[in-house]
C-alpha atoms as a PDB file:
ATOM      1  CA  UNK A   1      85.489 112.204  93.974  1.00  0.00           C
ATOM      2  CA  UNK A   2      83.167 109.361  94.184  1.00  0.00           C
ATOM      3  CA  UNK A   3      83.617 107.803  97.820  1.00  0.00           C
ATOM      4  CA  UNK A   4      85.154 104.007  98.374  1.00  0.00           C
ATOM      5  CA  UNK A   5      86.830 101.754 100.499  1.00  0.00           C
ATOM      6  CA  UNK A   6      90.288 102.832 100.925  1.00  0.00           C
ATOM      7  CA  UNK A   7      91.947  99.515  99.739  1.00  0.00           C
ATOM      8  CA  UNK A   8      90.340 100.249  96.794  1.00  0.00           C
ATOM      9  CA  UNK A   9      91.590 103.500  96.170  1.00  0.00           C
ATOM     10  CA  UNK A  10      94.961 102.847  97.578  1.00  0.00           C
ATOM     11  CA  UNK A  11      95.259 100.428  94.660  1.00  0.00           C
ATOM     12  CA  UNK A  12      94.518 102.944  92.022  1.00  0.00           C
ATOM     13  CA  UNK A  13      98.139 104.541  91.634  1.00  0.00           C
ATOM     14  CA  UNK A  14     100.672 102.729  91.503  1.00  0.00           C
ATOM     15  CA  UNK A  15     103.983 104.126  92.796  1.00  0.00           C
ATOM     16  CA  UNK A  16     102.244 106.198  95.285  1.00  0.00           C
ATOM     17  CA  UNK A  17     103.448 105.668  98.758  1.00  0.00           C
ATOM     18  CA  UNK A  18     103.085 106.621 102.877  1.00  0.00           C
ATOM     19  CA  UNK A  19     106.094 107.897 104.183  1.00  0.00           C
ATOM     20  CA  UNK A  20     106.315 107.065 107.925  1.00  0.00           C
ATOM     21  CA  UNK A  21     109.306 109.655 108.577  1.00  0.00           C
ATOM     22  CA  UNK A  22     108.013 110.773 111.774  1.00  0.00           C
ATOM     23  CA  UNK A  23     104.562 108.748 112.600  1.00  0.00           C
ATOM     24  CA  UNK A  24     102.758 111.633 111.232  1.00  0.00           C
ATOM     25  CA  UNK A  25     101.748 110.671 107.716  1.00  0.00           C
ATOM     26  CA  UNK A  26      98.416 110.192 109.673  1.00  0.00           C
ATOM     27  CA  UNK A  27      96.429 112.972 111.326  1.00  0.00           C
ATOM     28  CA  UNK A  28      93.141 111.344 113.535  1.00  0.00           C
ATOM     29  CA  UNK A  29      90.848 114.223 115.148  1.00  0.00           C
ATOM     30  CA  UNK A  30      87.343 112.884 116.479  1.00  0.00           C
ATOM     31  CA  UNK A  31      86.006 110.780 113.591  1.00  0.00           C
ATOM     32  CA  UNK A  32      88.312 112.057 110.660  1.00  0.00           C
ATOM     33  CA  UNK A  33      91.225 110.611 109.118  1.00  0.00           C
ATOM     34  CA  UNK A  34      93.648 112.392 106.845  1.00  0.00           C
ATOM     35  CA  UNK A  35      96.440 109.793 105.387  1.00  0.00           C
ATOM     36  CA  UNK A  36      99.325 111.467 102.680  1.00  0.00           C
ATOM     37  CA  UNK A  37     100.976 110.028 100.409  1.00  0.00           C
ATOM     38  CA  UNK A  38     104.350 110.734  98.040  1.00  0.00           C
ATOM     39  CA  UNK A  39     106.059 109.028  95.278  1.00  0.00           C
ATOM     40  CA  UNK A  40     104.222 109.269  92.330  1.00  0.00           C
ATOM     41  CA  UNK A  41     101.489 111.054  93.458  1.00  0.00           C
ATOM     42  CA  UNK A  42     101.206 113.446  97.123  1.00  0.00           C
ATOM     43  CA  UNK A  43      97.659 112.875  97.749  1.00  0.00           C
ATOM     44  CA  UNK A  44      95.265 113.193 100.551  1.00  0.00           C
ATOM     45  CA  UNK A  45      93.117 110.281 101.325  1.00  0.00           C
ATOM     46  CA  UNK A  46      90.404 111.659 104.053  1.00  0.00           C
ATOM     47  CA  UNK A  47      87.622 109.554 105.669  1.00  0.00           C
ATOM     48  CA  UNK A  48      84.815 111.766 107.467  1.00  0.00           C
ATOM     49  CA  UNK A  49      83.524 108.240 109.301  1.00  0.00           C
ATOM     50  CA  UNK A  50      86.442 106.276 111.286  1.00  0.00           C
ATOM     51  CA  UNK A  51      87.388 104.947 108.289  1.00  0.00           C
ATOM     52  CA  UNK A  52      83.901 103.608 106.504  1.00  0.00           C
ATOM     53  CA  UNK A  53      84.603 106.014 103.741  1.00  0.00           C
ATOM     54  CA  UNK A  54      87.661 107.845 101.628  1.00  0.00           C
ATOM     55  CA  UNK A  55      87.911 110.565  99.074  1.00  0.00           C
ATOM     56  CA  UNK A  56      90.886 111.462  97.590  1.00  0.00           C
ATOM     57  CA  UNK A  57      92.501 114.895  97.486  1.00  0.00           C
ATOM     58  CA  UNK A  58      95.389 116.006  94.824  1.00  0.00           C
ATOM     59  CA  UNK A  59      97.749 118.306  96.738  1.00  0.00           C
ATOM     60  CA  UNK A  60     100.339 120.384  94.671  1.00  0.00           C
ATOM     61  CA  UNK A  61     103.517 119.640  96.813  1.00  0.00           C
ATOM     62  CA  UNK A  62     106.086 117.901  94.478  1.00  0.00           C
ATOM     63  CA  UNK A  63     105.811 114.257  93.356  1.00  0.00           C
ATOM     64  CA  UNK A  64     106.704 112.127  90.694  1.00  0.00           C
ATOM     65  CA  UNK A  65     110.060 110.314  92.019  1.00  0.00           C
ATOM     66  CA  UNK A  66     110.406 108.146  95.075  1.00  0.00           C
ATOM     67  CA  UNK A  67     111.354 110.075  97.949  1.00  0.00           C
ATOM     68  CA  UNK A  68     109.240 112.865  96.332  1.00  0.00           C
ATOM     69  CA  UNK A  69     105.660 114.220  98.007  1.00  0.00           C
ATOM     70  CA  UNK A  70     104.252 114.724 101.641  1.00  0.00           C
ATOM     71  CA  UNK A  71     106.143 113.045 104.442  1.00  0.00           C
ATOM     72  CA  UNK A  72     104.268 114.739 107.616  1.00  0.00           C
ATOM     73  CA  UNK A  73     100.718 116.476 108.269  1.00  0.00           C
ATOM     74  CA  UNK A  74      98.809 117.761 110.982  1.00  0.00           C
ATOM     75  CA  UNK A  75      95.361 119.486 111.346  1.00  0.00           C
ATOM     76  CA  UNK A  76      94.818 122.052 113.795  1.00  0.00           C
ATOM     77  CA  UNK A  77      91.142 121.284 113.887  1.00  0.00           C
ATOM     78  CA  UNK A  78      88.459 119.908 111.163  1.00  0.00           C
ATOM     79  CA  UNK A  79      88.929 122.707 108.506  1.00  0.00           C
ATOM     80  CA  UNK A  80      93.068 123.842 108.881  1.00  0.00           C
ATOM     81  CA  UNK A  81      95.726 121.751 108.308  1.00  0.00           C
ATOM     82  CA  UNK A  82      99.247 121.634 106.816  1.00  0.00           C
ATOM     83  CA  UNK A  83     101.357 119.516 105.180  1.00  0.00           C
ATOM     84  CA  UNK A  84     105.258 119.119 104.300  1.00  0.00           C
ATOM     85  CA  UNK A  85     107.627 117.246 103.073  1.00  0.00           C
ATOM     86  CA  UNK A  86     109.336 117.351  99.481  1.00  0.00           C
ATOM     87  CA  UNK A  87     112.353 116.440  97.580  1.00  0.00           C
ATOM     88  CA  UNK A  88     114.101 113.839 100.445  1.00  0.00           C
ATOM     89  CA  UNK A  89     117.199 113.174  97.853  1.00  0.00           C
ATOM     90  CA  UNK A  90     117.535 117.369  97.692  1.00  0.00           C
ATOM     91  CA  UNK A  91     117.133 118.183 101.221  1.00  0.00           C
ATOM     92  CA  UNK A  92     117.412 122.628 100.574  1.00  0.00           C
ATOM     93  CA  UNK A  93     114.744 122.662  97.888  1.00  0.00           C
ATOM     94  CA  UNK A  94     112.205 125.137 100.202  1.00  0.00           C
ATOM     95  CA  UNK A  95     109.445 125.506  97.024  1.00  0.00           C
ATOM     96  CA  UNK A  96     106.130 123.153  96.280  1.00  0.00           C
ATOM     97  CA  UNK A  97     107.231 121.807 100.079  1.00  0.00           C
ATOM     98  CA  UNK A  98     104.447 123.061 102.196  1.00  0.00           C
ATOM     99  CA  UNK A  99     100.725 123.731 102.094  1.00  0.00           C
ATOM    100  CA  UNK A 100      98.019 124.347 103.706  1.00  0.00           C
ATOM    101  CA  UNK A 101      93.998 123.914 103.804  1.00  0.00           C
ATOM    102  CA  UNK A 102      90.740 126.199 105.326  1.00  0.00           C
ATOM    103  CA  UNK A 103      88.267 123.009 104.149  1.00  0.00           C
ATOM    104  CA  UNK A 104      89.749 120.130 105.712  1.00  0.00           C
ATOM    105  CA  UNK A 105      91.877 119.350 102.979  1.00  0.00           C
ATOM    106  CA  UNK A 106      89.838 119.733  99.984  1.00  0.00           C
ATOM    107  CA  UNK A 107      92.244 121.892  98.619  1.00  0.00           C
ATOM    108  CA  UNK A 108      95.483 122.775  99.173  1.00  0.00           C
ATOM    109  CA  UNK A 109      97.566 126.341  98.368  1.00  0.00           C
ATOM    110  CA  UNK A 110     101.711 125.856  98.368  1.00  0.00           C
ATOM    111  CA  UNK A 111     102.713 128.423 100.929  1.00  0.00           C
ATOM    112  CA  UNK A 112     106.396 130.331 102.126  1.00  0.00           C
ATOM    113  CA  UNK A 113     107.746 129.512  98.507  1.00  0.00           C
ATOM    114  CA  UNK A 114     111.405 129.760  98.441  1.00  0.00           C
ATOM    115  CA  UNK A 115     111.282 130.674 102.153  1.00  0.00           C
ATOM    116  CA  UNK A 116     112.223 128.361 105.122  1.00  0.00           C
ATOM    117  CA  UNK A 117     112.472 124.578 105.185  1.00  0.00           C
ATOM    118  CA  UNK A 118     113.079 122.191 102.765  1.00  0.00           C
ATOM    119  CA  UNK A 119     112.807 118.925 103.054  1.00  0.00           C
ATOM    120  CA  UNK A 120     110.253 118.476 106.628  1.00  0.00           C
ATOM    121  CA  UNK A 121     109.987 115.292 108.175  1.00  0.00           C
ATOM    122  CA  UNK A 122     107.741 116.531 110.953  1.00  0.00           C
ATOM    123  CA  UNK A 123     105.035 119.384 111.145  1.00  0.00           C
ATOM    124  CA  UNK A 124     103.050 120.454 113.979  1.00  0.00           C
ATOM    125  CA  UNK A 125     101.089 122.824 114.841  1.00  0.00           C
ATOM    126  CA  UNK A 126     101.326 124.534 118.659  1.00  0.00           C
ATOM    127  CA  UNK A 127      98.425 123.866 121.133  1.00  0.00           C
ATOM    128  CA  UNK A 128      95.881 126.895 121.904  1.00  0.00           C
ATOM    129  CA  UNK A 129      97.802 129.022 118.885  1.00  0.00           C
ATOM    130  CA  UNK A 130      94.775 128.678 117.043  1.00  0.00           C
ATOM    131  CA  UNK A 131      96.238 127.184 113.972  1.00  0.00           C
ATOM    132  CA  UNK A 132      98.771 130.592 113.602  1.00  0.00           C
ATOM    133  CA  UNK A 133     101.927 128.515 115.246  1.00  0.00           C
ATOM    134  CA  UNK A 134     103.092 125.825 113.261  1.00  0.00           C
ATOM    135  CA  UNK A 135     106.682 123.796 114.120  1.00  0.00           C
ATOM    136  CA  UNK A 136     108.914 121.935 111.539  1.00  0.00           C
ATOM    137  CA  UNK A 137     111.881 119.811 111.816  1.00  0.00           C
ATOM    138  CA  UNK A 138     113.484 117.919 108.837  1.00  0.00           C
ATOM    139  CA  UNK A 139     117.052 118.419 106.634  1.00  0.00           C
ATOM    140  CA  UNK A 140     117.698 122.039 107.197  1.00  0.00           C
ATOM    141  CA  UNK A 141     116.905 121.927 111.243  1.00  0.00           C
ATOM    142  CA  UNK A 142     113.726 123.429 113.787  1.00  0.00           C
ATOM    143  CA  UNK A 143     111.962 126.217 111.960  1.00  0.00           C
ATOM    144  CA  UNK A 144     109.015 127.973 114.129  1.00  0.00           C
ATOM    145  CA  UNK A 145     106.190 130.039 112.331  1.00  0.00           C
ATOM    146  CA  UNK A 146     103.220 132.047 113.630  1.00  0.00           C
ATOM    147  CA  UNK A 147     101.719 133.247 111.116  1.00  0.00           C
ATOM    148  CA  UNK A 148     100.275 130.247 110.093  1.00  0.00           C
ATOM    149  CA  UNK A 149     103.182 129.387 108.008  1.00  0.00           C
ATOM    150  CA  UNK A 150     103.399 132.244 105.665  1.00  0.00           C
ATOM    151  CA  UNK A 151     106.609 132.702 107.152  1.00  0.00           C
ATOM    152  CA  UNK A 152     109.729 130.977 109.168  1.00  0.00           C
ATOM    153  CA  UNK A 153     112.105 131.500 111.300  1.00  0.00           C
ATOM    154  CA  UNK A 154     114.812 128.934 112.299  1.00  0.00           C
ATOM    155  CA  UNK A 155     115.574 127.845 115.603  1.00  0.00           C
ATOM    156  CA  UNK A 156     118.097 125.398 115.205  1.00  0.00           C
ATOM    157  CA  UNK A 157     120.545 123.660 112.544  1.00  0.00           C
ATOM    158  CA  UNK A 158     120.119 120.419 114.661  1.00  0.00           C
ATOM    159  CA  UNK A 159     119.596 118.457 111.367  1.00  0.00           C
ATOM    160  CA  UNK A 160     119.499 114.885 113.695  1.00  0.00           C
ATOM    161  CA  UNK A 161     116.168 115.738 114.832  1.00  0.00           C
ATOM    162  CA  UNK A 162     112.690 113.904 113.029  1.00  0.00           C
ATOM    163  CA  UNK A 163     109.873 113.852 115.486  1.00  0.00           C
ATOM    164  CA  UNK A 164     108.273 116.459 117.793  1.00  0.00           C
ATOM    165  CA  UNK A 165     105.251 116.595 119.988  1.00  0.00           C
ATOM    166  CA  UNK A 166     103.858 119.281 122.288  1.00  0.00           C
ATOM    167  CA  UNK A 167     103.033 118.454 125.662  1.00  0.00           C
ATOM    168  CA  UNK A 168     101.262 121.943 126.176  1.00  0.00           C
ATOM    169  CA  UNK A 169     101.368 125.428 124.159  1.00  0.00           C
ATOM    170  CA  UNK A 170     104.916 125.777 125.323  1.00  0.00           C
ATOM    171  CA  UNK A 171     106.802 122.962 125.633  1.00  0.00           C
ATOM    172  CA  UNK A 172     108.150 120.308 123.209  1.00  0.00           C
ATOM    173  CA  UNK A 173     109.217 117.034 123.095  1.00  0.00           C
ATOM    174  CA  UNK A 174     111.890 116.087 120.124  1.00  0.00           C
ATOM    175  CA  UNK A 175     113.509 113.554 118.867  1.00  0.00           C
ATOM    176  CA  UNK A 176     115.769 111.819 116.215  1.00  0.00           C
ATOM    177  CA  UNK A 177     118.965 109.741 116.163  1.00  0.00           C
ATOM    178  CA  UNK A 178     120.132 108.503 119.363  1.00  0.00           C
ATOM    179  CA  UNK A 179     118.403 112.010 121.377  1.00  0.00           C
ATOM    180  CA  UNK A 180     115.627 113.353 122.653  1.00  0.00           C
ATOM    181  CA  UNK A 181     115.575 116.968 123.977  1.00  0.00           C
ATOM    182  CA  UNK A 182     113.311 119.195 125.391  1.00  0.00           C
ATOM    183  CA  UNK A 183     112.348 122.630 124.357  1.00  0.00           C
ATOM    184  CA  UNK A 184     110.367 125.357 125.522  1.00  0.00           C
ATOM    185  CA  UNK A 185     108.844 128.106 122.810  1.00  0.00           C
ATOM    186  CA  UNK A 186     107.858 130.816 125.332  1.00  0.00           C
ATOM    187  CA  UNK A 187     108.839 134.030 124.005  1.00  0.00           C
ATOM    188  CA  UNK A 188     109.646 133.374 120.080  1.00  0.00           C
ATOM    189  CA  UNK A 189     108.203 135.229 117.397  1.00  0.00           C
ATOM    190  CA  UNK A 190     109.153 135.359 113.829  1.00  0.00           C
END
């Protein structure tokens, strides 16, 4: 796709919107930028420069309503990534959900159909894993994969939870309405 400012794409589809569910609708490593989208369309807008210049990448997670498309992202380094989210008003629907990329979002392949989550409001991957563990939290509760998300395993039914963040390969930061907890992933496998 021809490159542009990103107002001006942004103002190409109307309907389309950035969910900030859990402050990770954008993903910043060095110089990139990867911004998602939902609503009418669940795109990814990605900017190789700080921003200079976007392209715009179609994604095949659901969209089409409002609280439809991808609500959280996160790149493990320039070329993997993932991305979640789906169906917010039908929290269990675990298919066209989750995806992930080997070109740094160019494309994207739905992945764990009909397996694990549903509706994710946070994904990230675990530090020094490289790009094989992956952490979600959302509507169903704390899933933990590593196998690079081809399949899940959940770790709680906590369903108050929305944010995490890793402050090293093994411990966790979360948090959601009116808690934050701690948790430590030494051990788990799926």
């Amino acid at each position: 796709m021809a490159k542009n400012s990103f107002i001006q794409i942004a103002k190409i589809v109307e309907g389309e919107v950035a969910f900030a569910a859990s402050n990770t609708n954008i993903v910043v490593k060095k110089n990139e930028t990867w911004i998602v989208t939902g609503g009418k369309k669940a795109n990814v807008y990605y900017s190789p420069d700080k921003g200079k210049n976007w392209e715009v990448y179609t994604t095949p997670i659901i969209q089409g309503k409002a609280m439809t498309g991808i609500f959280t992202a996160d790149f493990y380094d320039s070329k993997n990534g993932f991305i979640a989210g789906g169906d917010y008003e039908a929290p269990n629907q675990n298919f066209t959900n989750k995806a992930f990329t080997t070109d740094g979002g160019k494309t994207w392949k739905l992945i764990a159909e009909n397996q694990g989550f549903g509706y994710a409001s946070c994904v990230q991957y675990v530090p020094d894993s490289e790009g094989k563990s992956l952490v979600s939290i959302g509507a169903s509760g704390l899933y933990y994969s590593s196998d690079s998300g081809n399949s899940w395993k959940q770790l709680s039914t906590d369903t108050s939870l929305f944010t995490i963040r890793f402050l090293n390969n093994h411990t966790a930061i979360a948090a959601g309405l009116n808690k934050m907890i701690r948790i430590n992933f030494i051990g788990i496998s799926v």
